[in-house]
N, C-alpha and C. Protein backbone atom coordinates (compact mmCIF):
# COMPACT_ATOMS: atom_id res chain seq x y z
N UNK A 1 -13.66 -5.21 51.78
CA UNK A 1 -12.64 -4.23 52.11
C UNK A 1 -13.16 -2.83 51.82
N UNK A 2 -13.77 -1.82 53.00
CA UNK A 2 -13.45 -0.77 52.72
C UNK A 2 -12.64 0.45 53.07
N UNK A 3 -12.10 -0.19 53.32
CA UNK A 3 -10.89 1.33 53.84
C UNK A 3 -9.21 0.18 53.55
N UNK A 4 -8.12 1.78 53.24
CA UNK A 4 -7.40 1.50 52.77
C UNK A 4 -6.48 2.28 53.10
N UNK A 5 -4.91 2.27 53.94
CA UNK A 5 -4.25 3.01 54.45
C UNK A 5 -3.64 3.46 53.05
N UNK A 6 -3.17 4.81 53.09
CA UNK A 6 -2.52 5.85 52.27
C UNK A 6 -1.42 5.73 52.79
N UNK A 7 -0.18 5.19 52.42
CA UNK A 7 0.89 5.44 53.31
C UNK A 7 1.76 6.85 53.12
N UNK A 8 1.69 7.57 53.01
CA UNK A 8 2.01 9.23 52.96
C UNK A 8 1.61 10.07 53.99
N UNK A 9 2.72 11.12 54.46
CA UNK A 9 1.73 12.18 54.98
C UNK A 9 2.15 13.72 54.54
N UNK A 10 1.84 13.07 53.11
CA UNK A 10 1.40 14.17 51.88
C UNK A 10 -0.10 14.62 51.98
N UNK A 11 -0.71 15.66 52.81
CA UNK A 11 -2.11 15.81 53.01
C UNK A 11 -2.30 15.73 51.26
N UNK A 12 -1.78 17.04 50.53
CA UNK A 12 -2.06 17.33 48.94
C UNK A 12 -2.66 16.01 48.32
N UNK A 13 -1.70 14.89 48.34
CA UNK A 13 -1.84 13.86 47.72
C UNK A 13 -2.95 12.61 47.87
N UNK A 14 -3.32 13.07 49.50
CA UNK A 14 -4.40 12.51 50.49
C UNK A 14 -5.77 13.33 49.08
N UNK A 15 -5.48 14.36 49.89
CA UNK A 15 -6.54 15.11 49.29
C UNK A 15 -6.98 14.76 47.47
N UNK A 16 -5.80 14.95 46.48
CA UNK A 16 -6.07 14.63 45.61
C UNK A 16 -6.63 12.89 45.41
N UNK A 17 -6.26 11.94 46.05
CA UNK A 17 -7.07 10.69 45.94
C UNK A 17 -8.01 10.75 46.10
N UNK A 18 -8.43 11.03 47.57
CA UNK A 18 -9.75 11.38 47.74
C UNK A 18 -10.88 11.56 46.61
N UNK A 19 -10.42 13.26 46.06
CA UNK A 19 -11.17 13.51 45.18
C UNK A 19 -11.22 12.68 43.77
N UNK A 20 -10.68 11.42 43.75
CA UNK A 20 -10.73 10.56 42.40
C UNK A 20 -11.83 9.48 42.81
N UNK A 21 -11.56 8.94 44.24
CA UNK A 21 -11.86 8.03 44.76
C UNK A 21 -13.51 8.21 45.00
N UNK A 22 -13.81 8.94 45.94
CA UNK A 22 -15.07 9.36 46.43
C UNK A 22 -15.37 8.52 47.25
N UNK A 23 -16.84 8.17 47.31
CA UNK A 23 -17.08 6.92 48.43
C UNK A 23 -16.85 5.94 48.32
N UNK A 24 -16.41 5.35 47.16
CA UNK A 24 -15.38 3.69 46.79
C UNK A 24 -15.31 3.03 47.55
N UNK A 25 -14.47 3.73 48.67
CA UNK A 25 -13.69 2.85 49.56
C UNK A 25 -13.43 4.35 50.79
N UNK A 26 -13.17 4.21 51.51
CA UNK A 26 -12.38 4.89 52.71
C UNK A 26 -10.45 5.28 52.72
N UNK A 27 -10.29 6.13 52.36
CA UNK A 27 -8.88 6.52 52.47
C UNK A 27 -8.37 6.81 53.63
N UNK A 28 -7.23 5.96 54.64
CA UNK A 28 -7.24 6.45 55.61
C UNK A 28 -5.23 7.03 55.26
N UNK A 29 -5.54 8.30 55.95
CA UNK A 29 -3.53 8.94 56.00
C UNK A 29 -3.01 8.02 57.40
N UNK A 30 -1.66 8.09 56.51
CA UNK A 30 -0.99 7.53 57.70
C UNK A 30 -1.18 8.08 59.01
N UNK A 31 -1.16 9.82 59.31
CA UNK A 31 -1.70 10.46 60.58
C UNK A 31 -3.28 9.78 61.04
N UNK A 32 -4.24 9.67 60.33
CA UNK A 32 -5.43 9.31 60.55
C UNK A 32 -5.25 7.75 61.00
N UNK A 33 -4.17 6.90 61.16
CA UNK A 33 -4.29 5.47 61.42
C UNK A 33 -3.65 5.75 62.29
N UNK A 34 -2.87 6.85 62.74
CA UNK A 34 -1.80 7.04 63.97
C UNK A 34 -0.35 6.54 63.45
N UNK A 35 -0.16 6.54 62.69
CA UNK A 35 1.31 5.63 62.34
C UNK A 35 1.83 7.62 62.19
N UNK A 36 2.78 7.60 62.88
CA UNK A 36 4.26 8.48 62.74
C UNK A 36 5.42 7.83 62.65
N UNK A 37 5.30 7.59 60.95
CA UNK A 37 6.49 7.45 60.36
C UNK A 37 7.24 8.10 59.28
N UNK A 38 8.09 8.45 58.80
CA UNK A 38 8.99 9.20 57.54
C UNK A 38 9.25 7.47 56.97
N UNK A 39 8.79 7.67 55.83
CA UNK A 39 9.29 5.93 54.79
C UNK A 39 10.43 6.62 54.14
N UNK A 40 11.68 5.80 54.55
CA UNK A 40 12.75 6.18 53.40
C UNK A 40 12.23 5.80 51.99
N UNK A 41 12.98 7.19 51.11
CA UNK A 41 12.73 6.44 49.82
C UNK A 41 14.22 6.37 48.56
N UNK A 42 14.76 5.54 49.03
CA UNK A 42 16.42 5.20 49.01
C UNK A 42 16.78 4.80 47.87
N UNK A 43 15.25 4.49 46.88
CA UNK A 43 15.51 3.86 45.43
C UNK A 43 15.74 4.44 44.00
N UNK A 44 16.11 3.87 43.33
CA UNK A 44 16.67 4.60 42.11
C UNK A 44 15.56 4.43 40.90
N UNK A 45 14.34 3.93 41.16
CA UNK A 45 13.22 4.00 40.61
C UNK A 45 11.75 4.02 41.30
N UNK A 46 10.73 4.70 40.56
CA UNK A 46 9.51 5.54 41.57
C UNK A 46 8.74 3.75 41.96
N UNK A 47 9.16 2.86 40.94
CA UNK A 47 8.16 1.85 41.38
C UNK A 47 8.47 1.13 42.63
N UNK A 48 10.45 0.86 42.96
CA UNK A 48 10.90 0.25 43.82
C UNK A 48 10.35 1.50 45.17
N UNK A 49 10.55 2.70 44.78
CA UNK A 49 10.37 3.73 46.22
C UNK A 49 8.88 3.35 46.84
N UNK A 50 8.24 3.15 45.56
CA UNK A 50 5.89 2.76 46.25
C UNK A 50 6.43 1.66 46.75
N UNK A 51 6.78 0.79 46.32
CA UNK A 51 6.53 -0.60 46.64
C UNK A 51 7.42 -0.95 48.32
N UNK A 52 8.06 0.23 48.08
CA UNK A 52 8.83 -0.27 49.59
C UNK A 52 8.21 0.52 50.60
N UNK A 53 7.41 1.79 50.58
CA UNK A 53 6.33 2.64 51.44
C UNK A 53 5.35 1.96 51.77
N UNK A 54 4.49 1.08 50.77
CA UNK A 54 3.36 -0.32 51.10
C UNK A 54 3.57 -1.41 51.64
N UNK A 55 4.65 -1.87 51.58
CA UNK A 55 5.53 -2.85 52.13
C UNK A 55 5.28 -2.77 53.48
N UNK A 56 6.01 -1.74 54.00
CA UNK A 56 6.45 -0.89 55.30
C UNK A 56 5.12 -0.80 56.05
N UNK A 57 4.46 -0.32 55.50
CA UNK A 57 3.15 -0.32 56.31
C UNK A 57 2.37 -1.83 56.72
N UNK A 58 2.22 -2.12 55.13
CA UNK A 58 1.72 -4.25 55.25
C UNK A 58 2.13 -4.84 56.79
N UNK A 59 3.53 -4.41 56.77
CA UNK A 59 4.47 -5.13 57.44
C UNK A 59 4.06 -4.65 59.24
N UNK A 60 3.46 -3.59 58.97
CA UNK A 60 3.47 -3.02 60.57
C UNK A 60 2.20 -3.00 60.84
N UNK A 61 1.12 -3.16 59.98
CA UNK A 61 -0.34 -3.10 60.17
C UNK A 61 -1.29 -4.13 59.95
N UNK A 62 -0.54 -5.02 58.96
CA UNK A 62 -1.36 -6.26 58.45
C UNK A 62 -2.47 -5.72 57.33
N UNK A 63 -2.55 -4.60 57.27
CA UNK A 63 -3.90 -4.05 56.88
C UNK A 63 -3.73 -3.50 55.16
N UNK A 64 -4.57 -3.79 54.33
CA UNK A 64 -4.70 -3.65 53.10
C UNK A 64 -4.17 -1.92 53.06
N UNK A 65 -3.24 -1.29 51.87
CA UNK A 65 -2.86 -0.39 52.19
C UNK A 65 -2.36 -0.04 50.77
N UNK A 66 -1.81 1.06 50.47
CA UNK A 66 -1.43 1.27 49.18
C UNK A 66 -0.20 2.81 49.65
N UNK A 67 0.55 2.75 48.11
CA UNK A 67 1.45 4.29 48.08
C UNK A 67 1.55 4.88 46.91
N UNK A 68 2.12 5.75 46.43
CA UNK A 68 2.31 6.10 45.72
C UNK A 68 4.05 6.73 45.55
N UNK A 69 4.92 7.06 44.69
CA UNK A 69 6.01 7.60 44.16
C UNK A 69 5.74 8.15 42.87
N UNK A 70 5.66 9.74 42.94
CA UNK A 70 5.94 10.42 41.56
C UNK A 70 7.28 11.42 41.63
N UNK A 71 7.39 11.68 40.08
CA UNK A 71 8.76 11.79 39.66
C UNK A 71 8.23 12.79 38.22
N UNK A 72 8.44 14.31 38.32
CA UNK A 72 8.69 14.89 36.90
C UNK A 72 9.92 14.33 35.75
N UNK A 73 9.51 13.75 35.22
CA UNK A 73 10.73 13.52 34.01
C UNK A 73 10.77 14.67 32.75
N UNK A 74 12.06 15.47 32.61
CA UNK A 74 12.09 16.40 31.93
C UNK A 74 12.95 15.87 30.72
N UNK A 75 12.75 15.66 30.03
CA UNK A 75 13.30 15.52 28.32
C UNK A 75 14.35 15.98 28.04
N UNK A 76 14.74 17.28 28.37
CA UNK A 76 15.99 18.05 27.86
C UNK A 76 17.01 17.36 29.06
N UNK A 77 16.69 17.33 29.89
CA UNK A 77 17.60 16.47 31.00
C UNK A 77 17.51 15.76 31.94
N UNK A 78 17.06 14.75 30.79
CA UNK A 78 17.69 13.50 30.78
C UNK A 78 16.82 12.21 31.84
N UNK A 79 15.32 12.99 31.92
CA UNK A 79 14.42 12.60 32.86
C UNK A 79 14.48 13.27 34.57
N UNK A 80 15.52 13.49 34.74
CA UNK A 80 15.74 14.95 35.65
C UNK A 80 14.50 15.60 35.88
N UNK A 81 13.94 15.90 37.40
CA UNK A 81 15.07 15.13 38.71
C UNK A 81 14.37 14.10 38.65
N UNK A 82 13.20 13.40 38.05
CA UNK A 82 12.44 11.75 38.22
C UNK A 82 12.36 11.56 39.31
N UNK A 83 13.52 10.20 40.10
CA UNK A 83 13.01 9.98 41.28
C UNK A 83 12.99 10.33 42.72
N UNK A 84 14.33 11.39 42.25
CA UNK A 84 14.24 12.72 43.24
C UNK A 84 13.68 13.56 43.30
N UNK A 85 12.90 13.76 42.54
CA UNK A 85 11.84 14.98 42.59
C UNK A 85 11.83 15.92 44.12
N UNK A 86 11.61 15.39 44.59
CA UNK A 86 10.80 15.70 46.06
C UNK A 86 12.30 16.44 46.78
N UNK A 87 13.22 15.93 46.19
CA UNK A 87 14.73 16.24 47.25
C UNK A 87 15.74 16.67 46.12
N UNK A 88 14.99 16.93 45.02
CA UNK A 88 16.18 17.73 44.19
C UNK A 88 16.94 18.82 44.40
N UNK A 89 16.81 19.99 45.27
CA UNK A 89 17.10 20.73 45.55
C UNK A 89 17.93 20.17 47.18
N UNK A 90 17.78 19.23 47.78
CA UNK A 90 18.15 18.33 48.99
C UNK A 90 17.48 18.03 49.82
N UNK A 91 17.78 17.38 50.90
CA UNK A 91 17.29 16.57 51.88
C UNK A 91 15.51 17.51 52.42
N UNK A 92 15.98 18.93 51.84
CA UNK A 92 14.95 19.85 53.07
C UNK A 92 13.65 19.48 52.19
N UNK A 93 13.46 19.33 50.90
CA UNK A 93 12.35 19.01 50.54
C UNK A 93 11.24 20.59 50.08
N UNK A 94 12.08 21.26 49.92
CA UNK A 94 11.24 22.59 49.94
C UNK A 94 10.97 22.64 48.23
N UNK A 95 9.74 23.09 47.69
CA UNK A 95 9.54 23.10 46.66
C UNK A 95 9.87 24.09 45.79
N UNK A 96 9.31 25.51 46.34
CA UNK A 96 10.48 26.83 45.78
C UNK A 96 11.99 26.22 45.50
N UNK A 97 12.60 25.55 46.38
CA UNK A 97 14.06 25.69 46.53
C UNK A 97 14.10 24.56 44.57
N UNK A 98 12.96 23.68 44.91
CA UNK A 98 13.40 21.99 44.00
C UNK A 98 12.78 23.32 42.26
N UNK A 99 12.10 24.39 42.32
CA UNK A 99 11.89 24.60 41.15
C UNK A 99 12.48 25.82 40.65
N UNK A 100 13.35 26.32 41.90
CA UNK A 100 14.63 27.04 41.43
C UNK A 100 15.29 26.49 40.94
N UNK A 101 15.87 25.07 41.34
CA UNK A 101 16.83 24.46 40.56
C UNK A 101 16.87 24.00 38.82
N UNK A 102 15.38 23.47 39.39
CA UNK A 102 14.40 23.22 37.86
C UNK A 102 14.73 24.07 36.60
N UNK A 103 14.31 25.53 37.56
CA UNK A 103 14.85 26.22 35.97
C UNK A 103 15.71 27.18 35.94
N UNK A 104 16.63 26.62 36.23
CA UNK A 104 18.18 27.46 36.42
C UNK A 104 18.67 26.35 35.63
N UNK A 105 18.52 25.01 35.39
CA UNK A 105 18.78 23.73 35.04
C UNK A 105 18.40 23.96 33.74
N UNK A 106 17.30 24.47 32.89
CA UNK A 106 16.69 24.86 32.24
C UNK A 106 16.57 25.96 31.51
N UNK A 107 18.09 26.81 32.06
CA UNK A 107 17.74 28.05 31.52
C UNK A 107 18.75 28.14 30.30
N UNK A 108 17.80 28.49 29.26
CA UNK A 108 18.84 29.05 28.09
C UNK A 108 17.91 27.84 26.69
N UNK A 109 16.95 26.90 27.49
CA UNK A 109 17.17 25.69 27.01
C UNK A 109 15.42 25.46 26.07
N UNK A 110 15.11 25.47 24.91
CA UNK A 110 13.88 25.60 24.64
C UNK A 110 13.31 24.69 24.55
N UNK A 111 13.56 23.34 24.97
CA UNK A 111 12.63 22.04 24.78
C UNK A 111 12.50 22.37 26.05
N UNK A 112 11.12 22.17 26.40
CA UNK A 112 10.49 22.15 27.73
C UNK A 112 9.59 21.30 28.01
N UNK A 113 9.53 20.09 26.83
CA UNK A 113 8.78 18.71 27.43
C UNK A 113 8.90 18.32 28.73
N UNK A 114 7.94 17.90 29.19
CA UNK A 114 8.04 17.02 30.33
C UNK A 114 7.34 16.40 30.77
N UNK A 115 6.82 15.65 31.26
CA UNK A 115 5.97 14.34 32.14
C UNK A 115 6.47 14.11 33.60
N UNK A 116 4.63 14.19 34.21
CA UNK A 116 4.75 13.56 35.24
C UNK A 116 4.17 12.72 34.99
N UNK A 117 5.07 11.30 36.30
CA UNK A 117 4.71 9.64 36.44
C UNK A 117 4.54 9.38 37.68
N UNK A 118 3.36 8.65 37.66
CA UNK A 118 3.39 8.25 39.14
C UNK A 118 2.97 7.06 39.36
N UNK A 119 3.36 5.97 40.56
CA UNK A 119 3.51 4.80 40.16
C UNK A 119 2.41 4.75 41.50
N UNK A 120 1.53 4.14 41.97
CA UNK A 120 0.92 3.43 42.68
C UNK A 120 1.02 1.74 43.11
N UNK A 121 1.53 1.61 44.57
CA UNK A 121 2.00 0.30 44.78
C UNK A 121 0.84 -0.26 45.89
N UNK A 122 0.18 -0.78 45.25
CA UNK A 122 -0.85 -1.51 46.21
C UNK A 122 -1.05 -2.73 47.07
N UNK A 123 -1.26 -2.97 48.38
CA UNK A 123 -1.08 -4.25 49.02
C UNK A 123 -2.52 -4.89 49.48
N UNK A 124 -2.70 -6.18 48.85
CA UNK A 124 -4.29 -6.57 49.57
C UNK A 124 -3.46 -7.95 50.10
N UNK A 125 -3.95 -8.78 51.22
CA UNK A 125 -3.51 -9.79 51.74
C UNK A 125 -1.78 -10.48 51.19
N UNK A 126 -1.38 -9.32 50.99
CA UNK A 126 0.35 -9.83 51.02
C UNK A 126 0.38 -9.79 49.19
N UNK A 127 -0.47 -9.60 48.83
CA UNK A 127 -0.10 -9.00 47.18
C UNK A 127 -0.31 -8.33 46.33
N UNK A 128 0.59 -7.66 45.94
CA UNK A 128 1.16 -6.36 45.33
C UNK A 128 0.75 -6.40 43.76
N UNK A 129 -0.12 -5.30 43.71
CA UNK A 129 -0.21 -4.37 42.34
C UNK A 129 0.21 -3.56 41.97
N UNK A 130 0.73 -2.66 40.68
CA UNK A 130 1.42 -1.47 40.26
C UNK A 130 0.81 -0.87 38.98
N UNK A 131 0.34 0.04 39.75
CA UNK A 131 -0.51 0.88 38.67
C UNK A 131 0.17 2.33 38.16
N UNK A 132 0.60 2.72 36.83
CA UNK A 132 1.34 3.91 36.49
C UNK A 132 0.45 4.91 36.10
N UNK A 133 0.64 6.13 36.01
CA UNK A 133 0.15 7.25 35.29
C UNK A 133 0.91 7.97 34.71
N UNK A 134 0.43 8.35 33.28
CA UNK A 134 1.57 9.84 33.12
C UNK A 134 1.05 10.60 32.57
N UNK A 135 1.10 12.27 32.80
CA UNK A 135 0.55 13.13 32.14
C UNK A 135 1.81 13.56 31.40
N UNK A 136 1.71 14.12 30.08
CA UNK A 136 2.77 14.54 29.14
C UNK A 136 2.31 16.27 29.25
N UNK A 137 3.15 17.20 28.94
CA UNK A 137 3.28 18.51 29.37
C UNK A 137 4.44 19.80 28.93
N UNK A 138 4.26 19.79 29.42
CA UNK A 138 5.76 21.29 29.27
C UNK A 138 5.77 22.25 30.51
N UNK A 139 7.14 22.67 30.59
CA UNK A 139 7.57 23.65 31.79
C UNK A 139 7.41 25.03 31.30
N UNK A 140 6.85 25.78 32.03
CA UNK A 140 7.15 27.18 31.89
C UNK A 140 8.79 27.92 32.37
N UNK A 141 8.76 29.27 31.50
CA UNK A 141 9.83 29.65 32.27
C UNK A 141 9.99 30.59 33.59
N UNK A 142 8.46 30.48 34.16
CA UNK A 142 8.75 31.34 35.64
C UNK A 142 6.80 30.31 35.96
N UNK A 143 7.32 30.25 37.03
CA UNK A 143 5.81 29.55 38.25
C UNK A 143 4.83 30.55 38.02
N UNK A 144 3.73 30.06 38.10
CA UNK A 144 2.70 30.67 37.73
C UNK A 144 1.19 29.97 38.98
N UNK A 145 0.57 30.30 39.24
CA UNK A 145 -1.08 30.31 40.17
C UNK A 145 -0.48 30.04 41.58
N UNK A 146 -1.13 29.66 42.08
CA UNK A 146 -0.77 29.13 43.85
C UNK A 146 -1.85 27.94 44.15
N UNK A 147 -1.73 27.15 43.40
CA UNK A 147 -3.03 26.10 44.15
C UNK A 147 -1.92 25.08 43.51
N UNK A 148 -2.41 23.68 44.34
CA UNK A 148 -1.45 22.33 44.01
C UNK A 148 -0.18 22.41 45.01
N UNK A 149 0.89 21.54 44.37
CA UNK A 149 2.01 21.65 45.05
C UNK A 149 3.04 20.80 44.46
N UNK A 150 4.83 21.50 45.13
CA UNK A 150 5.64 20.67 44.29
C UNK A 150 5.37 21.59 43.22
N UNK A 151 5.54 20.59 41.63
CA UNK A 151 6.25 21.44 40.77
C UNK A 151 5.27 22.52 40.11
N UNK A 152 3.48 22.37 40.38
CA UNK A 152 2.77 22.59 40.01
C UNK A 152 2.42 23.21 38.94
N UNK A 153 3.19 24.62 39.36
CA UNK A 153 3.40 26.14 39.54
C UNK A 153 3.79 26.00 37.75
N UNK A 154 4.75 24.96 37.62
CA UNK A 154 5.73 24.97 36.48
C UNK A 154 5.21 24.02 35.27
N UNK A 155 4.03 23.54 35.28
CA UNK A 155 3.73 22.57 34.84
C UNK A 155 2.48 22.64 33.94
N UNK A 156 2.48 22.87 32.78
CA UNK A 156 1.08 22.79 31.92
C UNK A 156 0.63 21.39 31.47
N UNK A 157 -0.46 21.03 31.58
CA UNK A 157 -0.48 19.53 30.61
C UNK A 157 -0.72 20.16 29.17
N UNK A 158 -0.56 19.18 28.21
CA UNK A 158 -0.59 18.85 27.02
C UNK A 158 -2.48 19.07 26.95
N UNK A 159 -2.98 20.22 26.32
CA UNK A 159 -4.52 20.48 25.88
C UNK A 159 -4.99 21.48 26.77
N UNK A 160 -3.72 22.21 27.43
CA UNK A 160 -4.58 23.29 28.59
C UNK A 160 -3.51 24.49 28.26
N UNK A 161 -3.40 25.59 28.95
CA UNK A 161 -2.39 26.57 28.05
C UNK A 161 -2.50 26.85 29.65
N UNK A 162 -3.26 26.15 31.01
CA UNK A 162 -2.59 27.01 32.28
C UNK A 162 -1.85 25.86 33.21
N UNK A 163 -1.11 26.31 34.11
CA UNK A 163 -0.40 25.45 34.97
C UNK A 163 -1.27 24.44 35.80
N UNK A 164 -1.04 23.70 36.31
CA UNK A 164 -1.39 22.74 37.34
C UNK A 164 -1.82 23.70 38.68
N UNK A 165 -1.10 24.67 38.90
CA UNK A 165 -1.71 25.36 40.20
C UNK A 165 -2.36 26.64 39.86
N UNK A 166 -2.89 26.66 38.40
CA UNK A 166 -3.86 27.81 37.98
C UNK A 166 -5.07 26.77 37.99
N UNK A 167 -5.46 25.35 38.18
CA UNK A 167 -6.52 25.16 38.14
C UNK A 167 -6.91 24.48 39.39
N UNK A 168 -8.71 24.47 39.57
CA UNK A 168 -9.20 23.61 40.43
C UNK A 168 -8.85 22.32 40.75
N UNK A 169 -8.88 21.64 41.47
CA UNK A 169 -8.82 19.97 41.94
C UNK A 169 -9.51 19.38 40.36
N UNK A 170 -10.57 19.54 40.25
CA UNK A 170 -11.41 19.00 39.39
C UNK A 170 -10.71 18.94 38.03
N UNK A 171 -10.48 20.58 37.68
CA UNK A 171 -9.24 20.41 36.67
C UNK A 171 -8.03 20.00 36.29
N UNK A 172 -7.63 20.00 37.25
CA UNK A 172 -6.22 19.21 37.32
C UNK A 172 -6.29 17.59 37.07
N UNK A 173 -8.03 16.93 38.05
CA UNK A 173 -7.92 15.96 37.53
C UNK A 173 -8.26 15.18 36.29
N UNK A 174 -8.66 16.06 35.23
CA UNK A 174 -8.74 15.54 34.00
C UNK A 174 -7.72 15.32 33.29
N UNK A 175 -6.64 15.58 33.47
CA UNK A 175 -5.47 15.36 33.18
C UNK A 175 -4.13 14.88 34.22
N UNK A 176 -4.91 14.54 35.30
CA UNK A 176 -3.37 14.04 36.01
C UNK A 176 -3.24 13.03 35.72
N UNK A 177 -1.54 12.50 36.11
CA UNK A 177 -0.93 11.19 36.26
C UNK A 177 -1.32 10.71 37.37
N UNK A 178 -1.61 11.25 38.83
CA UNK A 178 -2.38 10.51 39.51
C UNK A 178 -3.45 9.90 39.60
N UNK A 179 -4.63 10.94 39.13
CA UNK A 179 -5.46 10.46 38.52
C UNK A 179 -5.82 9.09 37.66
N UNK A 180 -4.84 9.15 36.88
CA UNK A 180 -4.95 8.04 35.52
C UNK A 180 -4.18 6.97 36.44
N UNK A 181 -3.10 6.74 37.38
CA UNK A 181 -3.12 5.83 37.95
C UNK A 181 -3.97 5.40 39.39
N UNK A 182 -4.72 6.54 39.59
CA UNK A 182 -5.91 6.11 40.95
C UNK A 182 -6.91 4.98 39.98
N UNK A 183 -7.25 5.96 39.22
CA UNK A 183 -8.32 4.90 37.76
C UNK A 183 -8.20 3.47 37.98
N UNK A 184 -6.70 3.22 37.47
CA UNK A 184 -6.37 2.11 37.76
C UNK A 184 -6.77 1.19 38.44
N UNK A 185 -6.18 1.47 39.71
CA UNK A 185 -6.46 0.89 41.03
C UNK A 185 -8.27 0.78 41.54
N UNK A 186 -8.50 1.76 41.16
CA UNK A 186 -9.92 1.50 41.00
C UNK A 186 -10.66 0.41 40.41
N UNK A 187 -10.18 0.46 38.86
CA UNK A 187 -10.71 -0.46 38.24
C UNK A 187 -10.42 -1.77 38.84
N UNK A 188 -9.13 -1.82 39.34
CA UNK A 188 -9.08 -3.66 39.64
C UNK A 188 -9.53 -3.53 40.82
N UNK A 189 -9.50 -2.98 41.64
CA UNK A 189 -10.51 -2.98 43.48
C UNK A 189 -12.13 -3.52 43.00
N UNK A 190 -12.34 -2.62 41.54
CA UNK A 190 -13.98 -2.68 41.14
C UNK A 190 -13.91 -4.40 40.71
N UNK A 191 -13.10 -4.81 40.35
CA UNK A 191 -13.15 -6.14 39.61
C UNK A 191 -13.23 -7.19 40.87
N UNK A 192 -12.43 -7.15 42.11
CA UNK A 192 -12.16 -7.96 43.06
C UNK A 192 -13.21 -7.87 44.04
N UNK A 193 -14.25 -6.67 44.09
CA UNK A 193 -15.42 -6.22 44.44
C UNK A 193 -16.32 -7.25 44.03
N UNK A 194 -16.32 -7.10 42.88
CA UNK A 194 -17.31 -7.95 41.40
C UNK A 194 -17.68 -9.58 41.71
């Protein structure tokens, strides 16, 4: 097996695998396989939302394939927005709009823990793996760089003092939750390789 449908057409997220992955394997986007689809994601947890995006594809392609669902969980409330992330602000999906809300939600409020999780749902011949990541962190109180995307802007990890979109790809991935769950998936692809 080398290639592996991405079911997203999150280029960012394309892009960030990629750069974990390297020549491993072949990442193909859902645009790059031709599939134009929107995957509802209707669930009340990030693992049920992957697992039903990989599903969806399995189901229409036959073809070994994987997803992902991440979710900022913020501490002061209450894991807020988690598995809405993406539509906290509503249906439009705009990220300014989801990190206005963020910290208007936030304002007044000095715990600014937070974690991102991201769940990776993988499909090889009809069976399913789930690989998690989480980076632990804190929110700022105003967005900060322009690189990344989503909450980026707002987001320091735990051992860095700049945001997620003040650093390179490279930097970001020493500390992402995607990252630490691409790893994952890696490692057991490397084992079934083996």
């Amino acid at each position: 097996m080398n290639k592996l449908i991405f079911a997203t057409n999150n280029q960012n997220k394309v892009d960030e695998i990629r750069n974990v992955i390297g020549n491993f394997f072949q990442v193909v986007s859902l645009k790059e396989a031709g599939i134009d689809i929107d995957i509802p994601e209707p669930f009340d947890t990030l693992e049920e939302n992957a697992s039903q995006k990989s599903r969806t594809i399995y189901k229409l392609t036959g073809e070994s394939c994987f997803s992902e669902d991440t979710g900022l969980e913020t501490d002061a409330l209450n894991g807020e927005p988690g598995v809405k992330s993406a539509r906290y602000a509503g249906e439009g999906k705009s990220a300014d709009d989801n990190i206005k809300k963020l910290l208007q939600a936030l304002r007044g409020i000095e715990n600014r823990k937070a974690s991102f999780r991201t769940v990776i749902s993988l499909i090889i011949e009809g069976n399913e793996q789930l690989f998690t990541g989480v980076c632990e962190g804190r929110l700022t109180y105003t967005p900060a760089g322009n690189k990344g995307f989503g909450y980026d802007s707002v987001f320091i990890p735990d051992g860095d003092t700049r945001t997620f979109a003040e650093m390179s790809l490279e930097d970001k991935n020493r500390f992402s939750h995607r990252k630490k769950a691409t790893n994952q998936l890696l490692a057991f692809l490397s084992d079934k390789k083996a």
